[in-house]
Protein backbone atom coordinates (compact mmCIF):
# COMPACT_ATOMS: atom_id res chain seq x y z
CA UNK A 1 26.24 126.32 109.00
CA UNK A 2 26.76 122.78 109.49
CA UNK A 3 28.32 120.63 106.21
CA UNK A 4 25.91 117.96 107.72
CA UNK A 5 22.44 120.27 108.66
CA UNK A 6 20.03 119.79 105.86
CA UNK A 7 18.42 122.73 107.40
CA UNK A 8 21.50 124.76 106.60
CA UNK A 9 20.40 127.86 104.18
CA UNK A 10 24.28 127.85 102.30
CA UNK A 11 24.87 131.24 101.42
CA UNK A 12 28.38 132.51 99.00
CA UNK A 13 30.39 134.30 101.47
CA UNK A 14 31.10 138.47 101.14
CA UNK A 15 33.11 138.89 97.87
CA UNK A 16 32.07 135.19 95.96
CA UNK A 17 30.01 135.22 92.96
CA UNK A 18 29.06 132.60 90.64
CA UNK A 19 29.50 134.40 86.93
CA UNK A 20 29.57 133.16 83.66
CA UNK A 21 32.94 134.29 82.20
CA UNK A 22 32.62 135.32 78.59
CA UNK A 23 36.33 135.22 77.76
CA UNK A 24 36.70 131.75 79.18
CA UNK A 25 32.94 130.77 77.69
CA UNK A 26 32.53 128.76 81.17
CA UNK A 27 30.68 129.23 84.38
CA UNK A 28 33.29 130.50 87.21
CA UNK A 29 32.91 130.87 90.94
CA UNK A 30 34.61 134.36 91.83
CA UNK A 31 36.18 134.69 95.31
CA UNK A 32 39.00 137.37 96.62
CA UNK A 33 42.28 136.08 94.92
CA UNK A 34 40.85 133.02 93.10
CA UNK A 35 38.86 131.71 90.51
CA UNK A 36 37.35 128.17 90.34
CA UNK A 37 35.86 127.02 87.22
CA UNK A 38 33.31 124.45 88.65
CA UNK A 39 32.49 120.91 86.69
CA UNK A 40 28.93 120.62 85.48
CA UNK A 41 27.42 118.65 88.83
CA UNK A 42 28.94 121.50 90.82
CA UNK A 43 27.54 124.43 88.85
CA UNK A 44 24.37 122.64 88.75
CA UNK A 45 24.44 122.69 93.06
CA UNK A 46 25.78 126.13 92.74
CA UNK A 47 23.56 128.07 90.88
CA UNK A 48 20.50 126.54 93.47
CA UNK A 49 22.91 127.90 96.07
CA UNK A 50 20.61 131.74 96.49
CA UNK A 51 20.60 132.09 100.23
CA UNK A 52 17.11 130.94 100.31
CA UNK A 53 16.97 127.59 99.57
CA UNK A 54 17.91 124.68 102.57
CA UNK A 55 20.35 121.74 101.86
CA UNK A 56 17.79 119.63 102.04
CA UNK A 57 15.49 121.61 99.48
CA UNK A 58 18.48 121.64 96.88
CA UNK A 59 19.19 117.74 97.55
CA UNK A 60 15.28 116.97 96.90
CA UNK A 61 15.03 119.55 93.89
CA UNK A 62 18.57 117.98 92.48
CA UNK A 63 17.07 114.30 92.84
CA UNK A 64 13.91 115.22 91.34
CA UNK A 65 15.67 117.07 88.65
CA UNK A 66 17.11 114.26 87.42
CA UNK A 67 15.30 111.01 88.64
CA UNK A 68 18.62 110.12 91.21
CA UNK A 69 17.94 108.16 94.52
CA UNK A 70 18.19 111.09 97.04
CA UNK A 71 20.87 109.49 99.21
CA UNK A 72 23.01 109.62 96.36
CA UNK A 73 22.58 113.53 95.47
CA UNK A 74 22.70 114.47 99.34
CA UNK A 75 25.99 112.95 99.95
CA UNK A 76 27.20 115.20 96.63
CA UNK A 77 25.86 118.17 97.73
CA UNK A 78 26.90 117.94 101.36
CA UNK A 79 30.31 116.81 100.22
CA UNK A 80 30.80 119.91 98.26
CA UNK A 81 29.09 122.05 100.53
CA UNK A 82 31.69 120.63 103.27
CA UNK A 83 34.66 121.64 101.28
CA UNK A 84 33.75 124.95 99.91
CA UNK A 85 33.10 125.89 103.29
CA UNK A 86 36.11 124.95 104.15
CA UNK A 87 37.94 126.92 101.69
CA UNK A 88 35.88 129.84 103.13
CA UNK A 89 33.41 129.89 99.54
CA UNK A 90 30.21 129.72 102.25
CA UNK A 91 29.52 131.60 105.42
């Protein structure tokens, strides 16, 4: 997958799961020997993050969402995309 391919499907990579964490009361993102506790923007690109959905349908469901020129939500979402990927959170 491309950071940069709106036709990208991202998918969590074997072992990462988004789970809400009743101890910590917070959303977490599971993966083998860490835990990251997204902010709100990244949960919210997260949880549309099933394996199913393209870049480019989470950017136009994100900007529709909440009335945001889409230029503006598809640099977030790539941006994040491109560094969780990085960090090995997306196959």
């Amino acid at each position: 997958m491309s950071a940069t391919d709106e036709q990208a499907v991202p998918r969590f990579a074997p072992g990462v799961r988004l789970k809400f964490d009743e101890a910590r009361a917070c959303w977490v993102l599971l993966a083998p020997e860490r835990v990251l506790m997204p902010d709100e923007t990244a949960l919210e690109i997260l949880r549309r993050c099933d394996g199913e959905a393209s870049l480019a349908a989470i950017i136009d469901a994100l900007a529709a969402d909440y009335d945001v020129e889409r230029s503006v939500i598809a640099a977030d979402v790539l941006a994040l995309v491109a560094d969780l990927r990085s960090k090995g959170i997306f196959r």
